[in-house]
C-alpha atoms as a PDB file:
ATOM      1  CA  UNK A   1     -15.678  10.064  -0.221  1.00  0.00           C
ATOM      2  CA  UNK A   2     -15.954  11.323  -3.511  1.00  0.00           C
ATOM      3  CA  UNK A   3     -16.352   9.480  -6.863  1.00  0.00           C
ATOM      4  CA  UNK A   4     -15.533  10.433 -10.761  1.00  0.00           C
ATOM      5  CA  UNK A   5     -18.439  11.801 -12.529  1.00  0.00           C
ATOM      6  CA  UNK A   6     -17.142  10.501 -16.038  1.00  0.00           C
ATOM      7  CA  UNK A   7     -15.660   7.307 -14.358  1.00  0.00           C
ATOM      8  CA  UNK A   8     -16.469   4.625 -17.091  1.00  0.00           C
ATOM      9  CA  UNK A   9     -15.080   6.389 -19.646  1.00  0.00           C
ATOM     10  CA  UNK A  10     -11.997   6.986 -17.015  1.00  0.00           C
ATOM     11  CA  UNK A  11     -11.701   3.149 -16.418  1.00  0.00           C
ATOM     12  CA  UNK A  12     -10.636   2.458 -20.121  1.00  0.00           C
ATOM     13  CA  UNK A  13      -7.343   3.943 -19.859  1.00  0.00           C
ATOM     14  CA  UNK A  14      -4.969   1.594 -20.866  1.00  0.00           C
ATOM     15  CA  UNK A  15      -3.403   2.279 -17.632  1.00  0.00           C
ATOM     16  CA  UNK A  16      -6.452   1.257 -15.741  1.00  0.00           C
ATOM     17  CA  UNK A  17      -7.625  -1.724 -17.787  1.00  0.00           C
ATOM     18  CA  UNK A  18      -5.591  -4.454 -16.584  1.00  0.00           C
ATOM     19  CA  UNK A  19      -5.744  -3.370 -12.748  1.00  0.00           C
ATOM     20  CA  UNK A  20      -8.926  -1.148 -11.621  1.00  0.00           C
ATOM     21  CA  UNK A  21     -11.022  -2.321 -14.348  1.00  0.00           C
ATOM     22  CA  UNK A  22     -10.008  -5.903 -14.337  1.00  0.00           C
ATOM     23  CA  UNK A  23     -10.259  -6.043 -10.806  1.00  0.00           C
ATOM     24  CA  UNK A  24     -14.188  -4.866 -11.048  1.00  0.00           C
ATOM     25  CA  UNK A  25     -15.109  -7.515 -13.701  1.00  0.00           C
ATOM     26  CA  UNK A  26     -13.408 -10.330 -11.285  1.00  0.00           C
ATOM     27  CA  UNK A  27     -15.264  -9.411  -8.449  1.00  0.00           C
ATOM     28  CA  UNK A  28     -18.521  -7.595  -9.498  1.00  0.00           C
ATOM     29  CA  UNK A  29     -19.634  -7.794  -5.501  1.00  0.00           C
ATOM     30  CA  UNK A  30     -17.361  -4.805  -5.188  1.00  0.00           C
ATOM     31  CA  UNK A  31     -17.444  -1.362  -4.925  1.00  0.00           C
ATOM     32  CA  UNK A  32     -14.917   0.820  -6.448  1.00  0.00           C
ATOM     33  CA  UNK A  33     -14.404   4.357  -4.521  1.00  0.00           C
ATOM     34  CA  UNK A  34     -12.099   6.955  -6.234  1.00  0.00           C
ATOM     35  CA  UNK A  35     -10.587   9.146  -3.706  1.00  0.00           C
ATOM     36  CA  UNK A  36      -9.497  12.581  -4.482  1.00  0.00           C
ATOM     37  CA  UNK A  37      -7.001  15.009  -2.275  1.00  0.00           C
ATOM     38  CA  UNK A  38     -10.093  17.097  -0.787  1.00  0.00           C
ATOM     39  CA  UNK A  39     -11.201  14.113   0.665  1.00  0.00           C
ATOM     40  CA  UNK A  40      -8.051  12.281   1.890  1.00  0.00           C
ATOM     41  CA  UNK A  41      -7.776  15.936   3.877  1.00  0.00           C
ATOM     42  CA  UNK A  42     -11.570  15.698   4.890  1.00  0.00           C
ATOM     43  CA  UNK A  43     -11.089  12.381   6.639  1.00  0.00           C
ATOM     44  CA  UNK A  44      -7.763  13.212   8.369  1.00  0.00           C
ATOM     45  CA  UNK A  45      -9.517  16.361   9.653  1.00  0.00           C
ATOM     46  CA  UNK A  46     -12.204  14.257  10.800  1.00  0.00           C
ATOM     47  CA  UNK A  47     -11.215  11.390  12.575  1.00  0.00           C
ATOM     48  CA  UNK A  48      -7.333  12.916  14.064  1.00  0.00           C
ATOM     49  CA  UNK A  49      -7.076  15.160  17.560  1.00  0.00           C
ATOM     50  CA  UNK A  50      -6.596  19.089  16.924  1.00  0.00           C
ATOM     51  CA  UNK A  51      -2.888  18.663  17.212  1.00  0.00           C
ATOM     52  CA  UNK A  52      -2.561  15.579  15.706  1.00  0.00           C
ATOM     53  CA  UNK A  53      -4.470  17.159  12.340  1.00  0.00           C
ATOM     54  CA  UNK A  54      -2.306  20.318  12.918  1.00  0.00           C
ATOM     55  CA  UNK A  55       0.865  18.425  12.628  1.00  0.00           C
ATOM     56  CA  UNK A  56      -0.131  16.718   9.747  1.00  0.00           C
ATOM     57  CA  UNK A  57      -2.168  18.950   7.695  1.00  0.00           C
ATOM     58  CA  UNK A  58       1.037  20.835   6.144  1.00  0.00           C
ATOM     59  CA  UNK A  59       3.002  17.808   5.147  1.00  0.00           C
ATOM     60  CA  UNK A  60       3.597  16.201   2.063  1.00  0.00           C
ATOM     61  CA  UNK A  61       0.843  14.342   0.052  1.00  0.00           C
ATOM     62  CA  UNK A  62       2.974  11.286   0.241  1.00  0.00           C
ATOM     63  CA  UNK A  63       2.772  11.705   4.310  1.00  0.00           C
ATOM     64  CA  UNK A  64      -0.631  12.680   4.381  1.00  0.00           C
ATOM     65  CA  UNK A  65      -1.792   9.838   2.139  1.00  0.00           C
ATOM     66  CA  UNK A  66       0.261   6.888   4.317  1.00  0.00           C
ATOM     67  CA  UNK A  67      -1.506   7.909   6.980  1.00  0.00           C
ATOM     68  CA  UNK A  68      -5.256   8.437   5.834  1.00  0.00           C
ATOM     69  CA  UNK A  69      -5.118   4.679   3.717  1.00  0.00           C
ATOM     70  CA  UNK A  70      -4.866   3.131   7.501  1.00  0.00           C
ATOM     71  CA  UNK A  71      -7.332   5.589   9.198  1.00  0.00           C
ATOM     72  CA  UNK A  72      -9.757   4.739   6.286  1.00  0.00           C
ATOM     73  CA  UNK A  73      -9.605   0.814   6.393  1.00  0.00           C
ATOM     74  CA  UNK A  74      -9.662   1.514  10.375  1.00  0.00           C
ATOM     75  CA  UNK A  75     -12.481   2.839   9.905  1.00  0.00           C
ATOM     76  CA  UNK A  76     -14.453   1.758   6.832  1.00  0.00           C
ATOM     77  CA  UNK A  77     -12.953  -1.492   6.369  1.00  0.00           C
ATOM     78  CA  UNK A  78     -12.057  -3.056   3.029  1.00  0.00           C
ATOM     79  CA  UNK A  79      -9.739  -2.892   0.312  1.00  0.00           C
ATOM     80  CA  UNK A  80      -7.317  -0.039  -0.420  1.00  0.00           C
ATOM     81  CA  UNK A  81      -5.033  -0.355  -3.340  1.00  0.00           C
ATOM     82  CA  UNK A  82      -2.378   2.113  -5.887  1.00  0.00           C
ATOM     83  CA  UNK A  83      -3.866   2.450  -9.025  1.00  0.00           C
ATOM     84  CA  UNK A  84      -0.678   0.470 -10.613  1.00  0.00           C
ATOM     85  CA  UNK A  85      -1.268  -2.827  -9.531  1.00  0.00           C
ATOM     86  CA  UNK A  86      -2.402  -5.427 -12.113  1.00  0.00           C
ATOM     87  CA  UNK A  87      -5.094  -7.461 -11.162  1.00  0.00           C
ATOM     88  CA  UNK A  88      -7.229 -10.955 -12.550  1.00  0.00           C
ATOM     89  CA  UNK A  89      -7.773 -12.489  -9.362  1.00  0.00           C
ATOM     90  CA  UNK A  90     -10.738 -13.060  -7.301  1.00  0.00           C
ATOM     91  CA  UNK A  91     -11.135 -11.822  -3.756  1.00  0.00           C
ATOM     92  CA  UNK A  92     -13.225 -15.256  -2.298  1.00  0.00           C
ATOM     93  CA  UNK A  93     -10.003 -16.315  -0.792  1.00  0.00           C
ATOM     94  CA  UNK A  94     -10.004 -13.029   1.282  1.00  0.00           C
ATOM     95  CA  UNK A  95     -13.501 -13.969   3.310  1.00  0.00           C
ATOM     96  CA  UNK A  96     -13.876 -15.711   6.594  1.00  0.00           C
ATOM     97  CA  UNK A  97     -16.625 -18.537   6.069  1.00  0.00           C
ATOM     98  CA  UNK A  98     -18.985 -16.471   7.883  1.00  0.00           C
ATOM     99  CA  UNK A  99     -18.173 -13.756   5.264  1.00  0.00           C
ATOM    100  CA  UNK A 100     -15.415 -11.781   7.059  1.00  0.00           C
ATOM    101  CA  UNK A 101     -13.509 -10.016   5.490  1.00  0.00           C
ATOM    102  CA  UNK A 102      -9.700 -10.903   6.401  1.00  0.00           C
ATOM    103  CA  UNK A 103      -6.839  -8.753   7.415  1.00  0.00           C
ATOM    104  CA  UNK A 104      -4.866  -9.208   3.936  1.00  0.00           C
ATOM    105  CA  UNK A 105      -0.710  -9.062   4.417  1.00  0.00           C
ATOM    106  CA  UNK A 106       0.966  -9.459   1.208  1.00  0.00           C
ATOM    107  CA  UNK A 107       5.237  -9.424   1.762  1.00  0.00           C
ATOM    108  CA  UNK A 108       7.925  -9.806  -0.105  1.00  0.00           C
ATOM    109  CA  UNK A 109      11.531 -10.993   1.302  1.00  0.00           C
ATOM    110  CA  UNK A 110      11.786  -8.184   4.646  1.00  0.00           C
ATOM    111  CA  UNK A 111       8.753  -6.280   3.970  1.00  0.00           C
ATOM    112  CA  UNK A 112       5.246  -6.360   3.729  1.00  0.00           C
ATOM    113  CA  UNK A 113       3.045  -4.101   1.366  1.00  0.00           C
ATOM    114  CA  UNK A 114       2.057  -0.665   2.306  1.00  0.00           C
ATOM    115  CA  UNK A 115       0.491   0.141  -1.419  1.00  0.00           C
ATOM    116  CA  UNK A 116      -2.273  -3.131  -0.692  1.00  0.00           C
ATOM    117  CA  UNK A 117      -3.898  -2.535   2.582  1.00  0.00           C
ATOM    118  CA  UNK A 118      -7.118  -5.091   3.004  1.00  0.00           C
ATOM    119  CA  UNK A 119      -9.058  -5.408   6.978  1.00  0.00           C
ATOM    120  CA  UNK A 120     -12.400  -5.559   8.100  1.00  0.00           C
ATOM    121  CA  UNK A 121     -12.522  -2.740  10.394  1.00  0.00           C
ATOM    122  CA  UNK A 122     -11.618  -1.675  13.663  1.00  0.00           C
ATOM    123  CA  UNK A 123      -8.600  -3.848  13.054  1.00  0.00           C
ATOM    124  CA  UNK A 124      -5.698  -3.260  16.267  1.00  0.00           C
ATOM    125  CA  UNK A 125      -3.027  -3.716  14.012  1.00  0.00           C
ATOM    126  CA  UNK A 126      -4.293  -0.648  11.935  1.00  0.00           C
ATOM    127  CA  UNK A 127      -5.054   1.032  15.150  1.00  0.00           C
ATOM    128  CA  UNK A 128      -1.373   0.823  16.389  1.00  0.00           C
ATOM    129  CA  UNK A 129      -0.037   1.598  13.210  1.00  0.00           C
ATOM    130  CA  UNK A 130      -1.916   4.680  13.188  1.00  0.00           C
ATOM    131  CA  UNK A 131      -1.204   5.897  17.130  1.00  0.00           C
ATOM    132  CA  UNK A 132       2.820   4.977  16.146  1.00  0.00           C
ATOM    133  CA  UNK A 133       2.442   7.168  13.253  1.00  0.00           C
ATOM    134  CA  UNK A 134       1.257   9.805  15.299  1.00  0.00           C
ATOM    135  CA  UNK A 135       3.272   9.303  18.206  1.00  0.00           C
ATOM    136  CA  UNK A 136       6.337   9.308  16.263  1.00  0.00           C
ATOM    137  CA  UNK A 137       5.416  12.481  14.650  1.00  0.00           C
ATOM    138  CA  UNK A 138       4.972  14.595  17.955  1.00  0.00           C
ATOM    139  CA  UNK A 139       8.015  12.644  18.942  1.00  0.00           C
ATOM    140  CA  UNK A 140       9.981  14.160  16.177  1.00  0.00           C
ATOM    141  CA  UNK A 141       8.729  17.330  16.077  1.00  0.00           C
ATOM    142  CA  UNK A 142       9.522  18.044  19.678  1.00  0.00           C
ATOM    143  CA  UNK A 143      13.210  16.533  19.322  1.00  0.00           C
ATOM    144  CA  UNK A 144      14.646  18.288  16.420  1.00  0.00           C
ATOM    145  CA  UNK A 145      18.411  17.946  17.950  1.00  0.00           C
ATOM    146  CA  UNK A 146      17.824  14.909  19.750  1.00  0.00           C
ATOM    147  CA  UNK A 147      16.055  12.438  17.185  1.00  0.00           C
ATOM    148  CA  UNK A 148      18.505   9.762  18.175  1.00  0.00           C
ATOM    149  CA  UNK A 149      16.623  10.061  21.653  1.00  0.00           C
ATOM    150  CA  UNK A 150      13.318   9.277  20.408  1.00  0.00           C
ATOM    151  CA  UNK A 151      11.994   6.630  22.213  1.00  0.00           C
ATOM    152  CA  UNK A 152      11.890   3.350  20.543  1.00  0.00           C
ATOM    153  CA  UNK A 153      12.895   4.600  17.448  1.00  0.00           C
ATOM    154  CA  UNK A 154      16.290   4.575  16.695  1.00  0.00           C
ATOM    155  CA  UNK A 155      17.180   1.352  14.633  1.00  0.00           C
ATOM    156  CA  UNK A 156      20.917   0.538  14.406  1.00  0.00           C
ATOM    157  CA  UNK A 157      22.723   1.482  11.140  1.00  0.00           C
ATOM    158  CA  UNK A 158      20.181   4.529  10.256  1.00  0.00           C
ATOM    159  CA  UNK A 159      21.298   8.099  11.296  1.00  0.00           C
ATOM    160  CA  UNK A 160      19.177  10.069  13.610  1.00  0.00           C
ATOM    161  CA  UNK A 161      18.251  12.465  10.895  1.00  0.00           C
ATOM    162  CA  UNK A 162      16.426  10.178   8.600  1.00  0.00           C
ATOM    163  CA  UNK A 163      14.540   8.545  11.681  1.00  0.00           C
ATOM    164  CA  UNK A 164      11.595  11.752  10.845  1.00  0.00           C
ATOM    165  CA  UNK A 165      10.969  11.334   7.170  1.00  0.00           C
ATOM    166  CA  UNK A 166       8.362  10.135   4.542  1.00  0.00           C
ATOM    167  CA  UNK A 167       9.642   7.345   4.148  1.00  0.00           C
ATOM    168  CA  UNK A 168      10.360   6.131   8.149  1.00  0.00           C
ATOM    169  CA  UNK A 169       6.960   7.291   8.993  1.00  0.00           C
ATOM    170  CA  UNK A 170       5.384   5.183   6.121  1.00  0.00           C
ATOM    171  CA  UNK A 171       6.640   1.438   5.207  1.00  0.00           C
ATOM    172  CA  UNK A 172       8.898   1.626   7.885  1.00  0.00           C
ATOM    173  CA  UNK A 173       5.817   2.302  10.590  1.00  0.00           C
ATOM    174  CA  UNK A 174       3.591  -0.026   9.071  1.00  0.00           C
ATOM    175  CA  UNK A 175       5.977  -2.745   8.883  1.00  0.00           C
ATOM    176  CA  UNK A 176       7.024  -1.964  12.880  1.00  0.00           C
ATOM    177  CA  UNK A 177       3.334  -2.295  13.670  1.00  0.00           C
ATOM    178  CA  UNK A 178       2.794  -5.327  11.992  1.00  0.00           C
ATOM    179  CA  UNK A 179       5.633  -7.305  12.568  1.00  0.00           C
ATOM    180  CA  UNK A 180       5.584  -6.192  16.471  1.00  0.00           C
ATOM    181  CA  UNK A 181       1.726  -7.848  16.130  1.00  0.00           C
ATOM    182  CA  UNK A 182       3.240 -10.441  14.444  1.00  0.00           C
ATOM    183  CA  UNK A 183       6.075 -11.470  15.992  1.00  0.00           C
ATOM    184  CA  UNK A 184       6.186  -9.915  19.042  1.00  0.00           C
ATOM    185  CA  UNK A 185       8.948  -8.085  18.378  1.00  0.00           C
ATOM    186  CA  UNK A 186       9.608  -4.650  15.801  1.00  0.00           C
ATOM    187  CA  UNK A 187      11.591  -5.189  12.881  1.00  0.00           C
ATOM    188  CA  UNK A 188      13.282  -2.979  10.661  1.00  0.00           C
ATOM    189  CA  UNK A 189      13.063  -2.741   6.859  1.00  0.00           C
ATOM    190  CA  UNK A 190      15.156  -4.364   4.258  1.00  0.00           C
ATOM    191  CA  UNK A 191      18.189  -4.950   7.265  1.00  0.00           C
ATOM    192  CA  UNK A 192      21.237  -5.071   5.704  1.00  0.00           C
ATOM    193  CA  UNK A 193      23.343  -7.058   8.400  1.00  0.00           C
ATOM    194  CA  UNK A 194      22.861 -11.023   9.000  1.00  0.00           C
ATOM    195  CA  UNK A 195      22.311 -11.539   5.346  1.00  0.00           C
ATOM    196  CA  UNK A 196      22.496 -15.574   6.002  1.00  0.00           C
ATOM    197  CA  UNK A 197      19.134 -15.074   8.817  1.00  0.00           C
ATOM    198  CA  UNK A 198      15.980 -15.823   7.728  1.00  0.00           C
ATOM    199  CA  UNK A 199      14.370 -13.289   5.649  1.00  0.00           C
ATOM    200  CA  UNK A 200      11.068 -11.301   7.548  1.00  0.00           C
ATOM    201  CA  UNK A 201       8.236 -13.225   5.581  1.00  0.00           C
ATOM    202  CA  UNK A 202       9.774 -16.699   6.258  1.00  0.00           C
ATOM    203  CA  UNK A 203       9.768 -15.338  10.040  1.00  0.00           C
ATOM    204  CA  UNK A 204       6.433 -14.130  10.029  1.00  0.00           C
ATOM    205  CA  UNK A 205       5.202 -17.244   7.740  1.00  0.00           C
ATOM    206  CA  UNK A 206       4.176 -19.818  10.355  1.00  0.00           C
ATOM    207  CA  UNK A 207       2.698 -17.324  12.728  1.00  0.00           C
ATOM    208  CA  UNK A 208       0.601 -15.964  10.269  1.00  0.00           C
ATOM    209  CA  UNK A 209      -0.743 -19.574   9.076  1.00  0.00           C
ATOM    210  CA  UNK A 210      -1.745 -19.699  13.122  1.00  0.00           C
ATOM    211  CA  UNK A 211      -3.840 -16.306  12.670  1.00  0.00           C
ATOM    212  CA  UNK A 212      -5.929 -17.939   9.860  1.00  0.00           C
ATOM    213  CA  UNK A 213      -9.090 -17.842   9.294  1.00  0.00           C
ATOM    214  CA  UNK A 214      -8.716 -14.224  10.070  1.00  0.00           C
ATOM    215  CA  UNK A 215      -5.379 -13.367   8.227  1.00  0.00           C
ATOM    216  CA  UNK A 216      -3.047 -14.053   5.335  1.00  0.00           C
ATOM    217  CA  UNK A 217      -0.616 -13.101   3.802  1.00  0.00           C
ATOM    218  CA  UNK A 218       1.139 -13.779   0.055  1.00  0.00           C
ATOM    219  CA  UNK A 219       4.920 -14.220  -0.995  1.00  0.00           C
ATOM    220  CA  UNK A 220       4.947 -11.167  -3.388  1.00  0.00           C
ATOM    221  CA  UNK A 221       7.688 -10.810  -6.742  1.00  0.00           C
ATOM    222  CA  UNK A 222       5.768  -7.204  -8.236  1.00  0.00           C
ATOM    223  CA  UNK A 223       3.956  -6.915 -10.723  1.00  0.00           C
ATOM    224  CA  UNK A 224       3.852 -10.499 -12.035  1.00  0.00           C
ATOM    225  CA  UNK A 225       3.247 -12.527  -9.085  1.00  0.00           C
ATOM    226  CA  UNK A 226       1.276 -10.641  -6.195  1.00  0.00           C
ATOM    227  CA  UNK A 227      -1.922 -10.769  -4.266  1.00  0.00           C
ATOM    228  CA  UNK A 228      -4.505  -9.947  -6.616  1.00  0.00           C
ATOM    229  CA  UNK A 229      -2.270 -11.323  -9.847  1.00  0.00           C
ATOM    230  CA  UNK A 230      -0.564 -14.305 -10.912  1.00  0.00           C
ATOM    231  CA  UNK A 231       1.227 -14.628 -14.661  1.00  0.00           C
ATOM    232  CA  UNK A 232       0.347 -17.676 -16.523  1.00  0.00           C
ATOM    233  CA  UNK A 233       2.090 -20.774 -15.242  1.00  0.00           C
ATOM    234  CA  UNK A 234       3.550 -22.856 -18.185  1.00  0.00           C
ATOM    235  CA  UNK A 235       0.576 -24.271 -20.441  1.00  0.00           C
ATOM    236  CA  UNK A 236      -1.745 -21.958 -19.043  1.00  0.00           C
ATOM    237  CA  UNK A 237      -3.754 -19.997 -21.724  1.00  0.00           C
ATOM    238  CA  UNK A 238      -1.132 -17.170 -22.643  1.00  0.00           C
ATOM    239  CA  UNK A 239      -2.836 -13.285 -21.377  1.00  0.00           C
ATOM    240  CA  UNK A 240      -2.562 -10.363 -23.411  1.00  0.00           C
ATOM    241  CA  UNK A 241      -1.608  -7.184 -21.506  1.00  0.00           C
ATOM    242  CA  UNK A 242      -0.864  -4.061 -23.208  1.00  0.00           C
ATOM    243  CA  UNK A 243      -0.659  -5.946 -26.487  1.00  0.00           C
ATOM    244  CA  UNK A 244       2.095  -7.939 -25.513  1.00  0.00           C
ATOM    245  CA  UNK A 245       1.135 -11.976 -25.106  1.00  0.00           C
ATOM    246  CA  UNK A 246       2.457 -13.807 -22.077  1.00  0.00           C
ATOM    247  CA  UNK A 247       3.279 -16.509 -23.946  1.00  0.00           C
ATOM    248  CA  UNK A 248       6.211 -14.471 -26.230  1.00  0.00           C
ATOM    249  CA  UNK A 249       9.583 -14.084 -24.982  1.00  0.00           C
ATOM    250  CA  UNK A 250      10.375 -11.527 -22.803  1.00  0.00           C
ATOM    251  CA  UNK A 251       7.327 -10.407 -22.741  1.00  0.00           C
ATOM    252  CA  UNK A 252       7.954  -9.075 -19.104  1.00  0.00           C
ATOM    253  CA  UNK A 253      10.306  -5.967 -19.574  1.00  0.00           C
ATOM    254  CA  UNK A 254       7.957  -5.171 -22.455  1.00  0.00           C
ATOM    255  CA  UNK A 255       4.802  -5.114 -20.167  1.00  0.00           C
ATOM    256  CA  UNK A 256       6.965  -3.178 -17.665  1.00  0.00           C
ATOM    257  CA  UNK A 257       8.101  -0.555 -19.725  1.00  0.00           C
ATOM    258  CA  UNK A 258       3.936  -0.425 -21.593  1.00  0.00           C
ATOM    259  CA  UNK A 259       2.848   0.310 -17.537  1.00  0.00           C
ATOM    260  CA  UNK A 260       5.245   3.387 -17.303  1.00  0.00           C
ATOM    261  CA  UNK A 261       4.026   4.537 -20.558  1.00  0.00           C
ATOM    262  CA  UNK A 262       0.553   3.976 -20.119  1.00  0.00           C
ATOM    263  CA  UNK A 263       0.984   5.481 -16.575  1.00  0.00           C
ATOM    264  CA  UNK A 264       2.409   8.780 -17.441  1.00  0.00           C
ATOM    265  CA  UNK A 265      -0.414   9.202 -20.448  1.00  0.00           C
ATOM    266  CA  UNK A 266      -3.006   8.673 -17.547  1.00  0.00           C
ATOM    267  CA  UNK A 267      -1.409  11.027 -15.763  1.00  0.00           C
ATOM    268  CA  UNK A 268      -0.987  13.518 -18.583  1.00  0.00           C
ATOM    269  CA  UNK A 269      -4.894  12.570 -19.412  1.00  0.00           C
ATOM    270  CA  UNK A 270      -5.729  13.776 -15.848  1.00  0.00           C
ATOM    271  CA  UNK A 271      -3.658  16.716 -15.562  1.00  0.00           C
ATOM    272  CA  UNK A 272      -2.306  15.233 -12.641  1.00  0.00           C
ATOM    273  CA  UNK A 273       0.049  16.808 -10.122  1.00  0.00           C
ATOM    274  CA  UNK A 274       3.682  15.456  -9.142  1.00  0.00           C
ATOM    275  CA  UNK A 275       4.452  14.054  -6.134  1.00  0.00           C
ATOM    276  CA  UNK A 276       7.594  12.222  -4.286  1.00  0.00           C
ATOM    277  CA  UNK A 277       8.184   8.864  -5.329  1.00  0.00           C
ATOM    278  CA  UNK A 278       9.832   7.730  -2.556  1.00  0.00           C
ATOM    279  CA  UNK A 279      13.693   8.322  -2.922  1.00  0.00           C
ATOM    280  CA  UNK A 280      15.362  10.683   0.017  1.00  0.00           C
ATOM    281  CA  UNK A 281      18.144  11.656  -1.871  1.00  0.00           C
ATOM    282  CA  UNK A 282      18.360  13.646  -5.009  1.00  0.00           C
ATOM    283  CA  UNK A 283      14.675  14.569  -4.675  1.00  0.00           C
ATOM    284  CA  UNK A 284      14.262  16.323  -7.968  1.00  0.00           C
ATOM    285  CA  UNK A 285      15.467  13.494  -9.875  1.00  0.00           C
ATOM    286  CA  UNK A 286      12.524  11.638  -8.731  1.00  0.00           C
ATOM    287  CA  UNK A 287       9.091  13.338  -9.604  1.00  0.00           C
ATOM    288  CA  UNK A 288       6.178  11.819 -10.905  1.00  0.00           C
ATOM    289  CA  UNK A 289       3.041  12.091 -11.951  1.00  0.00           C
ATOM    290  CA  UNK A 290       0.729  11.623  -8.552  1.00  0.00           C
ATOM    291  CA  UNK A 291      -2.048   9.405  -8.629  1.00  0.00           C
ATOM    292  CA  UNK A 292      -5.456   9.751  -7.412  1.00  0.00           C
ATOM    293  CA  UNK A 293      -5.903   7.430  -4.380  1.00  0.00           C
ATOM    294  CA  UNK A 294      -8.231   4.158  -4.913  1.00  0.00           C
ATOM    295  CA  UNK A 295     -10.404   2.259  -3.009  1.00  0.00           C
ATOM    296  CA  UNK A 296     -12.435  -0.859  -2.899  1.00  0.00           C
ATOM    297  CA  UNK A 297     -15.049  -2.312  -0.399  1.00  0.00           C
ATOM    298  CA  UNK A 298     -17.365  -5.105  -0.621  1.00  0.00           C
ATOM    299  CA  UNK A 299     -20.818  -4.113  -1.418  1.00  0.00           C
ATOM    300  CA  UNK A 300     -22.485  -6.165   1.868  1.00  0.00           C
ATOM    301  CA  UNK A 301     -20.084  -5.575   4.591  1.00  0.00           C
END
């Protein structure tokens, strides 16, 4: 794994100083790990089969990384995080009381987070998401007419053609292989049928309180209210991020709309490449700066 040579300097971007940086002076039993491409590529290489590498090596960033943040906690264990996530809480909450760390599950309404991933390692919930990352791949690339056929992965109201993309082999997988750990049973992301049902963290809820003390999870509403931050309640001592004071009104678009800002200057700062931000359609509509991949683990595990 590779590190930034001028990294404190690096840390006080704006950009940085309320997530990455905050997040280091809350837990100082940490250690941060910046991840470049070279080695995302290095560990993939590494730890996949020949074919499984050879199948993977050419594909987009976006792919690549999705599937080297689970083969890294898998193996390393810890805390993997985007760089755009604000931070000011501490991670006690996320240890066993022997000092284990927890597998971490943040969700919102029908999905958990893919850009949080937090395990000890050799975790079997990482370790299926990875094989059905890989076995969907092969699956795909030896059914280019028949992707429909693809066993155990055709979900209702999705045509075959989008079943082997970025963004099915990504959130989609990882929410399969967690929910199917779960639950017992695969479900499908943000369904848009049976709108009256319970939503997939209210499912998952009570099962996960029965996994404690070795999992948890956290009812997510991004960026204000997550995992590792929580906004000021009312008559809690106002914060000040990017200049703007919690405590002023409408002080959350402002905040939103500093992040972007602050996050493209980073990126300019950098000279950072582009990369897919997620969206299927209308691809060149939705480039952006790409982001240099981030983890954390705890100095004594």
């Amino acid at each position: 794994m590779t590190a930034k040579k001028n990294f404190d300097p690096w840390l006080d971007h704006p950009f940085l100083r309320h997530g990455v940086q905050a997040f280091m002076k809350m837990n100082p039993r940490w250690e941060l790990r910046i991840h470049d491409d070279a080695a995302l590529d290095r560990l993939l290489k590494v730890k996949l089969p020949v074919a499984d590498y050879a199948r993977v090596k050419g594909a987009h960033i976006v792919e690549r990384g999705d599937l080297w943040r689970l083969l890294l906690m898998y193996y390393e264990g810890g805390m993997y995080v985007d760089l755009d996530r604000l931070s000011n809480v501490q991670m006690h909450r996320m240890y066993t009381a022997s000092g284990k760390l927890k597998m971490v599950m943040p969700a919102g309404r029908n999905d958990f987070a893919q850009d949080f991933v937090c395990s000890a390692p050799r975790n079997p919930v990482l370790w299926t998401a990875i094989n059905l990352n890989l076995a969907r791949r092969k699956a795909c690339a030896n059914s280019k007419k028949k992707l429909d056929e693809v066993p155990g992965w055709a979900p209702s109201g999705i045509m075959p053609g989008k079943l082997c993309s970025i963004y099915h082999f990504g959130p989609v997988t990882y929410l399969n292989a967690l929910s199917s750990h779960v639950l017992g049973k695969q479900l499908q992301r943000r369904p848009k049928t049976n709108h009256s049902s319970e939503s997939l963290f209210e499912q998952a809820l009570p099962r996960l309180h029965e996994l404690e003390p070795y999992a948890m999870t956290y009812r997510e509403t991004p960026p204000f209210d997550t995992i590792l931050f929580r906004a000021p309640a009312a008559g809690d001592p106002p914060l000040l991020l990017f200049n703007q004071s919690t405590q002023d009104e409408g002080w959350q678009d402002r905040v939103r709309d500093a992040i972007q800002s602050a996050k493209r200057d980073f990126y300019k700062v950098q000279g950072l490449g582009v990369f897919w931000s997620g969206q299927e359609k209308n691809l060149d509509r939705h480039l952006q700066p790409r982001s240099r991949w981030a983890g954390a683990a705890p100095k004594h595990a």
